[in-house]
C-alpha atoms as a PDB file:
ATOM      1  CA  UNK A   1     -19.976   5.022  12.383  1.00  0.00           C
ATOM      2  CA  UNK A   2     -16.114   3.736  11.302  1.00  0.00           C
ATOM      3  CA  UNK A   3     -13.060   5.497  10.740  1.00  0.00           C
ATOM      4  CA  UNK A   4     -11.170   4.908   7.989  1.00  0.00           C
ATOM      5  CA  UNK A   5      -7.382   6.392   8.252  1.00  0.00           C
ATOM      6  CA  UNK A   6      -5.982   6.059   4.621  1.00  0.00           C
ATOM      7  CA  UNK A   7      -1.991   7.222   3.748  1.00  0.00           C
ATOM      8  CA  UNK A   8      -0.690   8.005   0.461  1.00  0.00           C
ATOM      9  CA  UNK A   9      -4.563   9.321  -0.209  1.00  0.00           C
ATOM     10  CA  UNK A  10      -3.811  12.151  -2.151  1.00  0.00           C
ATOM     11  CA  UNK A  11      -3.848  10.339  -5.266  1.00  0.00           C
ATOM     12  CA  UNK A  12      -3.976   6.275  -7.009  1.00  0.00           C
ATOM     13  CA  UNK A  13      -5.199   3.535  -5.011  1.00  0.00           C
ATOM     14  CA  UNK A  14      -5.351   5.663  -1.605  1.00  0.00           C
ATOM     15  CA  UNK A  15      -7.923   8.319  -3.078  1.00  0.00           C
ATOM     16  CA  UNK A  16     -10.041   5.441  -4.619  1.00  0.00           C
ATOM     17  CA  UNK A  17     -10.020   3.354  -0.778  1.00  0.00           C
ATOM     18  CA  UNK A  18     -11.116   7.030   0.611  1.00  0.00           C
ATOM     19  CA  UNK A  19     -13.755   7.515  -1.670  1.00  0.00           C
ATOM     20  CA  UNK A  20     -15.357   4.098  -1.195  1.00  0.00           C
ATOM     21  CA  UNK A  21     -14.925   4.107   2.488  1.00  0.00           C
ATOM     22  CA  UNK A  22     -17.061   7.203   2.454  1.00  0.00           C
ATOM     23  CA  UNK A  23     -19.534   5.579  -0.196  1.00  0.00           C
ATOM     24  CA  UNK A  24     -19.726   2.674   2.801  1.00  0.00           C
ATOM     25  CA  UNK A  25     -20.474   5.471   5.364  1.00  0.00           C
ATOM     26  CA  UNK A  26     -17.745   5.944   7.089  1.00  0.00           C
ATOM     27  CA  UNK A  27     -15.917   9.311   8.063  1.00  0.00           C
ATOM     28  CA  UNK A  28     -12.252   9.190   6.832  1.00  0.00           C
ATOM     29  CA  UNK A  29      -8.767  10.722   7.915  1.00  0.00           C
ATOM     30  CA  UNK A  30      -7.297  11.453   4.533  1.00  0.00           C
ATOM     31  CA  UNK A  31      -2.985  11.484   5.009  1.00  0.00           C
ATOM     32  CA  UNK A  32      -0.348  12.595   2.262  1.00  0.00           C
ATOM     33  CA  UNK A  33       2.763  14.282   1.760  1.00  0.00           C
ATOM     34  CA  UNK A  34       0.780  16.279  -1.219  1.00  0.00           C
ATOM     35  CA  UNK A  35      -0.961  18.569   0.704  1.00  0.00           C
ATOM     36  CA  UNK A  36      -3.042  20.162  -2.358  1.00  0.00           C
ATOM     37  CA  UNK A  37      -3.694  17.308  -3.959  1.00  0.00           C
ATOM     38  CA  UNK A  38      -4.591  15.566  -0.623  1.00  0.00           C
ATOM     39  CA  UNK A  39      -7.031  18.727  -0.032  1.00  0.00           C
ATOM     40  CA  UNK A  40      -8.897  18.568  -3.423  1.00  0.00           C
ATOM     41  CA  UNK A  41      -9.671  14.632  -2.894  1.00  0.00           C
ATOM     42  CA  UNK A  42     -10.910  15.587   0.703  1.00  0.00           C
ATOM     43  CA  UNK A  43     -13.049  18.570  -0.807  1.00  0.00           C
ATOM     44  CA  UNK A  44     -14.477  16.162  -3.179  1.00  0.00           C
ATOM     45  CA  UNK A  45     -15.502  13.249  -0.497  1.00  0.00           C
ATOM     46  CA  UNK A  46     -17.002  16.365   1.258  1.00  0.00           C
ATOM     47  CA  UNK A  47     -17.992  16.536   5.106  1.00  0.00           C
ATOM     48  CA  UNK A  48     -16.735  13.182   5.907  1.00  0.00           C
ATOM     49  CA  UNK A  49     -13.467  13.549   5.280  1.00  0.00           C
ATOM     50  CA  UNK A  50     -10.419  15.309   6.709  1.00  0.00           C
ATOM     51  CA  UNK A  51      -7.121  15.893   5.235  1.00  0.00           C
ATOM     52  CA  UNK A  52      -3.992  15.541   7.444  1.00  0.00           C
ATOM     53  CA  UNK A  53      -0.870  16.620   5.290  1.00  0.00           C
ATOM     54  CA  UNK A  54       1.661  13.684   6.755  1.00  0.00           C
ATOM     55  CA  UNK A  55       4.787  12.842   5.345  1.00  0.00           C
ATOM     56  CA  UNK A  56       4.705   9.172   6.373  1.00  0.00           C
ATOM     57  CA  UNK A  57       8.410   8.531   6.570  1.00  0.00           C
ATOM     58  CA  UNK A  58       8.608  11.068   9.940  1.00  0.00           C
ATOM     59  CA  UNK A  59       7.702   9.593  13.050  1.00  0.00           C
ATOM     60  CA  UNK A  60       6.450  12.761  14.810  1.00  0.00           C
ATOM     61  CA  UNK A  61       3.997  13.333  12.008  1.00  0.00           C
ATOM     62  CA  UNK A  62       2.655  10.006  11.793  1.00  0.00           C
ATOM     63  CA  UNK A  63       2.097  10.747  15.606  1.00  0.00           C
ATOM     64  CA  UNK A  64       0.331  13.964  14.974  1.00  0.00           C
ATOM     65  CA  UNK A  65      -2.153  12.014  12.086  1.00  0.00           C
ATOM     66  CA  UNK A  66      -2.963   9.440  15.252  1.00  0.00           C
ATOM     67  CA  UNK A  67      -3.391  12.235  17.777  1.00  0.00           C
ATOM     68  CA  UNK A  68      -5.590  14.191  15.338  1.00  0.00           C
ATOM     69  CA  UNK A  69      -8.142  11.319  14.448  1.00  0.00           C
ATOM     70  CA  UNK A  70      -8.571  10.664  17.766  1.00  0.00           C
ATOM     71  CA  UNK A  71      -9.392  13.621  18.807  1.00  0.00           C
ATOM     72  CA  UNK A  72     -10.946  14.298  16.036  1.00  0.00           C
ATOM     73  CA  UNK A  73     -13.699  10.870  15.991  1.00  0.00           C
ATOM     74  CA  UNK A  74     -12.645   9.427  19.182  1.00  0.00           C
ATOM     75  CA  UNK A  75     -11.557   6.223  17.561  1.00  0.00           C
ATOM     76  CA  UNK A  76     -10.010   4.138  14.600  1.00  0.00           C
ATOM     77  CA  UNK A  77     -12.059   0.494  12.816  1.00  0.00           C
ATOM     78  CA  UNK A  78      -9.820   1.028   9.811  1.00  0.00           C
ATOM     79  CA  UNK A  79      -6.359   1.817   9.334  1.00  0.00           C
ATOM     80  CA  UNK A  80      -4.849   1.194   5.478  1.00  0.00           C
ATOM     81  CA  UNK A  81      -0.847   1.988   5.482  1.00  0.00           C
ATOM     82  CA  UNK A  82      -1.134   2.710   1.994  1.00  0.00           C
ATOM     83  CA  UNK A  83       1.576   5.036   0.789  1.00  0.00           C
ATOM     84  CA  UNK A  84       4.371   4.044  -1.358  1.00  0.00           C
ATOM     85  CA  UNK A  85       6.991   5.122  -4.031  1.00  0.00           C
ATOM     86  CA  UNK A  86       8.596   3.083  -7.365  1.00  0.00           C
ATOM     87  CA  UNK A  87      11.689   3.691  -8.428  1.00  0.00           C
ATOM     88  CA  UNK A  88      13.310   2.221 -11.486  1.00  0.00           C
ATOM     89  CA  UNK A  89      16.879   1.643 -12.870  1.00  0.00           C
ATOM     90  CA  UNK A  90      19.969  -0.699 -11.974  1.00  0.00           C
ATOM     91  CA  UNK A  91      20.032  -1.718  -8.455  1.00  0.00           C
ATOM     92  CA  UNK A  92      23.832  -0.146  -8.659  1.00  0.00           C
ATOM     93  CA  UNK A  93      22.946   3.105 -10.463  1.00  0.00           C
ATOM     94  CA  UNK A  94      20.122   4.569  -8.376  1.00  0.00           C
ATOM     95  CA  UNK A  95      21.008   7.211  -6.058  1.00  0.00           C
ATOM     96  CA  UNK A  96      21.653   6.200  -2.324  1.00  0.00           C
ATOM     97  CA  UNK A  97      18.841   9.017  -1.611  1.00  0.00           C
ATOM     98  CA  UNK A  98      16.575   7.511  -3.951  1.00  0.00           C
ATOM     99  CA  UNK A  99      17.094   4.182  -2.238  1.00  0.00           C
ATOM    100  CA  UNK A 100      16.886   5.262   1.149  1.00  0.00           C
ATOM    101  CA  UNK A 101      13.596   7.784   0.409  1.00  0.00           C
ATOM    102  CA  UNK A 102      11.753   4.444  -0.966  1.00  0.00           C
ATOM    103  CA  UNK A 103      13.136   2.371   2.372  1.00  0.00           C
ATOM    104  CA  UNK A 104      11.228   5.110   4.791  1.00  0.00           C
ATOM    105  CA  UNK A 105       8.100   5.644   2.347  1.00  0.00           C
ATOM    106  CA  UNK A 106       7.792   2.253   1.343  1.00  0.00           C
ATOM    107  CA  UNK A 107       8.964   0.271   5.024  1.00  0.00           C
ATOM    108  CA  UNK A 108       9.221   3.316   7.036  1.00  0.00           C
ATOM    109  CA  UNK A 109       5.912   4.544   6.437  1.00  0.00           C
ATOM    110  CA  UNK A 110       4.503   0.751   7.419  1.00  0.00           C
ATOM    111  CA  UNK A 111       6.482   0.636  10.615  1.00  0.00           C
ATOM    112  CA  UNK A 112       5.223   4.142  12.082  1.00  0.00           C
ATOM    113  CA  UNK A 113       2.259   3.838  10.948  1.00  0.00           C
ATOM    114  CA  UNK A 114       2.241   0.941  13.119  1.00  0.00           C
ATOM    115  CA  UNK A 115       4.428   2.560  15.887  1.00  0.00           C
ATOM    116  CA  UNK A 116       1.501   5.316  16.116  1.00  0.00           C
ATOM    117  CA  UNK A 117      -1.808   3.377  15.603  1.00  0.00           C
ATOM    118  CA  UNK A 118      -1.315  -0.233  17.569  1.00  0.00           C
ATOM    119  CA  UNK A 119      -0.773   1.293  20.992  1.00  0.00           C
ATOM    120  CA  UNK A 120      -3.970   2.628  20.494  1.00  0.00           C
ATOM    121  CA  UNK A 121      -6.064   0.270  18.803  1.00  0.00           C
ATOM    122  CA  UNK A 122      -4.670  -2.082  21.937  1.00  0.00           C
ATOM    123  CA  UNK A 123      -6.335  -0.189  24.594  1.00  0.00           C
ATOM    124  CA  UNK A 124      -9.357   0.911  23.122  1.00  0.00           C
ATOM    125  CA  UNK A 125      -9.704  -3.339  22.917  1.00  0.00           C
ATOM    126  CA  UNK A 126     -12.232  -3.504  20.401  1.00  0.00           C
ATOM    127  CA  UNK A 127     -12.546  -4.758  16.733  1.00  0.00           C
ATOM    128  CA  UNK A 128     -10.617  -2.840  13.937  1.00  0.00           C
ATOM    129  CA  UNK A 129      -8.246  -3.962  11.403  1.00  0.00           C
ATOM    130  CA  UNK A 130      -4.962  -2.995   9.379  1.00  0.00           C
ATOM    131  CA  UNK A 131      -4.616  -3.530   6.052  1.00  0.00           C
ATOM    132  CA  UNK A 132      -1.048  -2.634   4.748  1.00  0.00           C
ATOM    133  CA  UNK A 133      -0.778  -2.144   1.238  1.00  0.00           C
ATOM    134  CA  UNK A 134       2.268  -4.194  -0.521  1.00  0.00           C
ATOM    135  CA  UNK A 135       1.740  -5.677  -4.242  1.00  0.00           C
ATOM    136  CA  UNK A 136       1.843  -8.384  -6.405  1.00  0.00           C
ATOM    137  CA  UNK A 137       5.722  -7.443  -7.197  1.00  0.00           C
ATOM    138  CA  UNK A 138       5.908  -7.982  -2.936  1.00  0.00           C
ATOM    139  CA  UNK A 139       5.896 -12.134  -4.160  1.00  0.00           C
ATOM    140  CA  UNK A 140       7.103 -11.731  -7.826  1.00  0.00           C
ATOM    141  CA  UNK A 141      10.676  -9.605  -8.214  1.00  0.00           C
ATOM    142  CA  UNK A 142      11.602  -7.825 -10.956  1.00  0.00           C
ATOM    143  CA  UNK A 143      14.673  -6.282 -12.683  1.00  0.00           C
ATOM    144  CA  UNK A 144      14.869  -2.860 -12.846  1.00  0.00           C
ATOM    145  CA  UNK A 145      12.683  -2.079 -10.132  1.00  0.00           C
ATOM    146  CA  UNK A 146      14.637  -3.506  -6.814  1.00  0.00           C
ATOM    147  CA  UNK A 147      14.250  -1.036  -4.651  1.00  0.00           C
ATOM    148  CA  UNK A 148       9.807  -1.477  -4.968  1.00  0.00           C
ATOM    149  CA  UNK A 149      10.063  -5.072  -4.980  1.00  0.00           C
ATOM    150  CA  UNK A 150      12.521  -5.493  -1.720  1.00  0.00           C
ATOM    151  CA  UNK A 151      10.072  -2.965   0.025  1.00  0.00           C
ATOM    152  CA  UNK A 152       6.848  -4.783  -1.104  1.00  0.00           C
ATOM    153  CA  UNK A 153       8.437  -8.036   0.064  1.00  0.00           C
ATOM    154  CA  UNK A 154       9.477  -6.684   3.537  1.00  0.00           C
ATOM    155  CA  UNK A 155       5.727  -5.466   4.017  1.00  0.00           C
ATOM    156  CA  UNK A 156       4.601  -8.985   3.178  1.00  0.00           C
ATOM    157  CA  UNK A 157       6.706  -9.796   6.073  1.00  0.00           C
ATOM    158  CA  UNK A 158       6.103  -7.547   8.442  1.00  0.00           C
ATOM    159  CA  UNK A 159       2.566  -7.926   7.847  1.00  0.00           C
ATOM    160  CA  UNK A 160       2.944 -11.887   8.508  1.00  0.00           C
ATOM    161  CA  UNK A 161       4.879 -11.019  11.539  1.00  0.00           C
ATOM    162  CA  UNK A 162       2.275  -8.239  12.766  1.00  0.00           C
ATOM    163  CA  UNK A 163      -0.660 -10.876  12.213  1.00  0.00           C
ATOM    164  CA  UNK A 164       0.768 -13.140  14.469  1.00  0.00           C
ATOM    165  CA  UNK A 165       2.336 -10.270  17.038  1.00  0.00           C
ATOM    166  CA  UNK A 166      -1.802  -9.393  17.756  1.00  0.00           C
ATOM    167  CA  UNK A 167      -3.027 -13.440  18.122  1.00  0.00           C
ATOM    168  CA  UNK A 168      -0.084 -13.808  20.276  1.00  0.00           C
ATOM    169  CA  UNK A 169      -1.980 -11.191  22.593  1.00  0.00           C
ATOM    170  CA  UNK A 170      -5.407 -12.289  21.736  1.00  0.00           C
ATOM    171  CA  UNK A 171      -6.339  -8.863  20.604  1.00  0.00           C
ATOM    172  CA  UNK A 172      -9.709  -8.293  18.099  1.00  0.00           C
ATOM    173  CA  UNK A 173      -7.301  -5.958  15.942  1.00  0.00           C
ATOM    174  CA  UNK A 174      -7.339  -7.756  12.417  1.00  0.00           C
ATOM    175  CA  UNK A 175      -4.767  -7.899   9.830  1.00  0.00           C
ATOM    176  CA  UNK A 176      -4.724  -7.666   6.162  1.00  0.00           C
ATOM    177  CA  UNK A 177      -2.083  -7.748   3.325  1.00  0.00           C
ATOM    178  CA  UNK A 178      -3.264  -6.234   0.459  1.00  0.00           C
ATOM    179  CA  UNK A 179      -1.332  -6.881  -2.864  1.00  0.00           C
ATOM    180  CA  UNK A 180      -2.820  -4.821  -5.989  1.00  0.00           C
ATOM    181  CA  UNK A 181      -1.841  -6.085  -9.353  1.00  0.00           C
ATOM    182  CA  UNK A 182      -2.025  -2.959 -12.544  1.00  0.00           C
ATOM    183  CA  UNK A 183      -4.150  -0.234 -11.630  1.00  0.00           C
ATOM    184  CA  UNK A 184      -4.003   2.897 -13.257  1.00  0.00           C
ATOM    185  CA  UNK A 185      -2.430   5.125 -11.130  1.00  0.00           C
ATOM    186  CA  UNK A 186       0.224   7.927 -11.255  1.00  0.00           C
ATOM    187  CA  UNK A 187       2.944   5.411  -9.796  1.00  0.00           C
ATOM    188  CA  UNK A 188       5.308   5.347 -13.046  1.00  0.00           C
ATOM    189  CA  UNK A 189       5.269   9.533 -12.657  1.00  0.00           C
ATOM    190  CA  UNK A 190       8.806   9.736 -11.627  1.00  0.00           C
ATOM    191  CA  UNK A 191      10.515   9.887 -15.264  1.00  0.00           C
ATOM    192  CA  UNK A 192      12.543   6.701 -15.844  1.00  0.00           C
ATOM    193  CA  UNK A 193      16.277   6.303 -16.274  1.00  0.00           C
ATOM    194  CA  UNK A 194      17.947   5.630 -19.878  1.00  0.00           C
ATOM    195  CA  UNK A 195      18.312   2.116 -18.462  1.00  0.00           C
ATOM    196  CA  UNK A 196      15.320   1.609 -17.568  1.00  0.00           C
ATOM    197  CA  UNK A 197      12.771   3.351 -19.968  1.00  0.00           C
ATOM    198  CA  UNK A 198      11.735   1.190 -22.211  1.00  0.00           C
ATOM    199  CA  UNK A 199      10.762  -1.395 -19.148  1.00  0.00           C
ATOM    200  CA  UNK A 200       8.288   1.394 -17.699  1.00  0.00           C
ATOM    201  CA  UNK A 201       6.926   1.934 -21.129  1.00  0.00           C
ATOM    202  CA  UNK A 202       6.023  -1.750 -21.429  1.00  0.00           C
ATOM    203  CA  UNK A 203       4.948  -1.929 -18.079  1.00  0.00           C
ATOM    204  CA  UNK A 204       2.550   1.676 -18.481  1.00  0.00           C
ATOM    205  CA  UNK A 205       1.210  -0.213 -22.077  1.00  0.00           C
ATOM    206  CA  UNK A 206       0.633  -3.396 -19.875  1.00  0.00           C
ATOM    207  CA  UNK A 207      -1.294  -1.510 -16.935  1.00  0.00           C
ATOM    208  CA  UNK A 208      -3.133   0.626 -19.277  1.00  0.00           C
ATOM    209  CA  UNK A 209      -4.370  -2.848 -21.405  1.00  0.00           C
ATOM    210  CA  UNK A 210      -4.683  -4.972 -18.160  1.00  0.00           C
ATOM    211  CA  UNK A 211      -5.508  -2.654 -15.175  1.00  0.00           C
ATOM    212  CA  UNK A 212      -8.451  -1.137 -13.487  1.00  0.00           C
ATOM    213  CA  UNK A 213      -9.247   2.373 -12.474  1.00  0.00           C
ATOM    214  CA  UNK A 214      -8.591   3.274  -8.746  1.00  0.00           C
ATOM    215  CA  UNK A 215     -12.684   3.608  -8.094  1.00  0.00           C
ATOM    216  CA  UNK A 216     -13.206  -0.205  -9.973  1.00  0.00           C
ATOM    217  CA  UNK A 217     -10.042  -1.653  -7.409  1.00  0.00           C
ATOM    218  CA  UNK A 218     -11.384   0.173  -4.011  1.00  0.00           C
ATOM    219  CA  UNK A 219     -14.690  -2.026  -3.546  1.00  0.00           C
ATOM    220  CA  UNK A 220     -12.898  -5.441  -3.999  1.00  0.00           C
ATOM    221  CA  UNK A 221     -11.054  -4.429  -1.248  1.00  0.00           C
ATOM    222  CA  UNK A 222     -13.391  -3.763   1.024  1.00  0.00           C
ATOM    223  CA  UNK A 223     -15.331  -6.198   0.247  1.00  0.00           C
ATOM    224  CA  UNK A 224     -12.590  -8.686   1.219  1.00  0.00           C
ATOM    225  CA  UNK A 225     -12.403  -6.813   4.647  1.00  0.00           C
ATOM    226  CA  UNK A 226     -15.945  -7.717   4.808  1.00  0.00           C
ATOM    227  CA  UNK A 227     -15.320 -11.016   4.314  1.00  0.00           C
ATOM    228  CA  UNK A 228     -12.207 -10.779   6.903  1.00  0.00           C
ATOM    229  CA  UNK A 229      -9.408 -11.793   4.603  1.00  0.00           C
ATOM    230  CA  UNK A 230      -6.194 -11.764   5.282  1.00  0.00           C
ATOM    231  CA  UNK A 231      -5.045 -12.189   1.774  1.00  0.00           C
ATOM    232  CA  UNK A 232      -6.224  -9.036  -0.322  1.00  0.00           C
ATOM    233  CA  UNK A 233      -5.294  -9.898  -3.836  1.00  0.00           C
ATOM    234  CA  UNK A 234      -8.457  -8.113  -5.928  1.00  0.00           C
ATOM    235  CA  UNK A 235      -6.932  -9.382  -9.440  1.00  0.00           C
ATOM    236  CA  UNK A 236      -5.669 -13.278  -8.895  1.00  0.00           C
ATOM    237  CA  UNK A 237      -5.582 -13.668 -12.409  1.00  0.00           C
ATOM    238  CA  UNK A 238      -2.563 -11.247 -12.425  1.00  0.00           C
ATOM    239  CA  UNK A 239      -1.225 -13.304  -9.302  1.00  0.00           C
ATOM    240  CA  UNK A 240      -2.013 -17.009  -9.239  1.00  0.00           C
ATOM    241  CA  UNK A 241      -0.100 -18.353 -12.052  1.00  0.00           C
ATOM    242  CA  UNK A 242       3.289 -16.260 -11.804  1.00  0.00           C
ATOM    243  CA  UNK A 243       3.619 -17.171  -7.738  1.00  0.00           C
ATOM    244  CA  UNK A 244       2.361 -20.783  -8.199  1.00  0.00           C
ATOM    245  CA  UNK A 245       5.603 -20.908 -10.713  1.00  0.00           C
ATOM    246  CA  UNK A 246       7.945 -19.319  -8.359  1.00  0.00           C
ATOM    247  CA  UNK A 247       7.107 -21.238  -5.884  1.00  0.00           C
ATOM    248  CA  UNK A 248       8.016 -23.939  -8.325  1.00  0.00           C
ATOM    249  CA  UNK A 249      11.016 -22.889  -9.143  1.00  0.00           C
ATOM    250  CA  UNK A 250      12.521 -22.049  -5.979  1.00  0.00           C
ATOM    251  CA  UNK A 251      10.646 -26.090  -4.947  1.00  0.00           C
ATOM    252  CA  UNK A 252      13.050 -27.556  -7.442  1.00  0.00           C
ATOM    253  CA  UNK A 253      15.966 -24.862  -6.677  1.00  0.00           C
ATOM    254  CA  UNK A 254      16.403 -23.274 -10.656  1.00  0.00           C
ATOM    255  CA  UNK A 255      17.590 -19.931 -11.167  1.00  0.00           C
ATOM    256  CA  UNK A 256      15.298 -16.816 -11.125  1.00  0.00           C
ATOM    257  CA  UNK A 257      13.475 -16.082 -13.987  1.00  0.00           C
ATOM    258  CA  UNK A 258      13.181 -12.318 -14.914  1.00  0.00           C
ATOM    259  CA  UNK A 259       9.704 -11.431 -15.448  1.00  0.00           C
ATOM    260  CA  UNK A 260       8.670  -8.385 -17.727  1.00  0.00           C
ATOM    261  CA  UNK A 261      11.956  -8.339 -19.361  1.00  0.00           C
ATOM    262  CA  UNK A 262      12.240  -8.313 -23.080  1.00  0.00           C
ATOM    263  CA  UNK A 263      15.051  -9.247 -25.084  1.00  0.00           C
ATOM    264  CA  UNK A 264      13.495  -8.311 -28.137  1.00  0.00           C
END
């Protein structure tokens, strides 16, 4: 039987990975800073899941979500640092607690997630993997929304650097990078500035035209674990063409292009 320990499960993209991990079989350790919301998804998977209210930007309770799935199954296969926040607006107008609330949700939660799970995946020495959850804006930056896409591309990062942290040592603890492109999730909730409005309105109308439903994303990501990718990146035809032209333009050294934006 596997263990699935999913963050930010309470709703989106982490409540979809739960319920398909328990389609799959497993028995999963459901962690959220919503702790109703986080209860009714675990009341819905039914007897094979727990809920673990966590507020992934504390140490000590990232701690107490490791200590309680241990003791509660004894051992972790699957560990998905999932939970994030988006926050839109000029880099210069949003609130230093905004910014610094994304920074430990967003990297924070990553790192102690990782600060609480590795030691232990290490010395139980057998096969699991870690799949941390950054996006398609983690490679492709956008106005408006700086304070997502500098956290998505530090969790490409530290993934990269994690990857090769556990070959260094050999270990049989796997890594993934998983980089969703639209799904239809409550992400844009947080009500926009004046600034930045009419970008989340075109980027809600693209995701709603374009995107998938949480329970139609969760299976192409596991069935990339199956296949032991590295590289999770379920909707390519979101991805492909917009990095393959960054990487072009930062090749021949022009300036940025802003993607999304509309002069119109």
């Amino acid at each position: 039987m596997k263990i699935a320990v999913i963050t930010g499960a309470a709703s989106g993209i982490g409540a979809g990975l739960a319920r398909e991990a328990a389609r799959r079989g497993m028995q999963v350790v459901l962690a959220d800073l919503d702790a109703k919301r986080l209860a009714e998804v675990a009341a819905g998977i039914g007897s094979a899941a727990i809920a673990v209210p966590t507020d992934v930007a504390d140490p000590a309770a990232v701690d107490t979500l490791a200590e309680r799935a241990y003791a509660q199954h004894g051992q972790v296969d699957l560990l998905f640092n999932n939970a994030g926040l988006l926050s839109t607006g000029f880099s210069w107008e949003i609130p230093a607690a905004k910014w610094q609330q994304v920074l430990a949700v967003n990297v924070g939660g990553v790192v102690n997630g990782l600060r609480s799970f590795v030691p232990r995946l290490l010395a139980a020495n057998r096969p699991a993997r870690i799949v941390n959850t950054s996006s398609i804006g983690g490679f492709l930056p956008s106005p408006l929304m700086s304070p997502y896409s500098a956290t998505k591309f530090a969790v490409v990062a530290l993934t990269e650097a994690l990857a090769g942290e556990l070959q260094m040592l050999k270990s049989p603890v796997a890594v993934s990078l998983l980089a969703p492109g639209p799904v239809k999730t409550g992400i844009y909730r947080e009500s926009p500035s004046s600034a930045s409005s009419r970008f989340v309105d075109r980027l809600m109308e693209l995701t709603e035209a374009n995107g998938i439903t949480p329970d139609e994303f969760a299976p192409l990501v596991f069935d990339a674990i199956d296949r032991g990718e590295y590289w999770i990146i379920p909707q390519p035809e979101g991805f492909d063409a917009g990095f393959r032209a960054r990487n072009e333009l930062i090749t021949a050294r022009r300036a940025p292009q802003a993607f999304l934006v509309d002069e119109g």
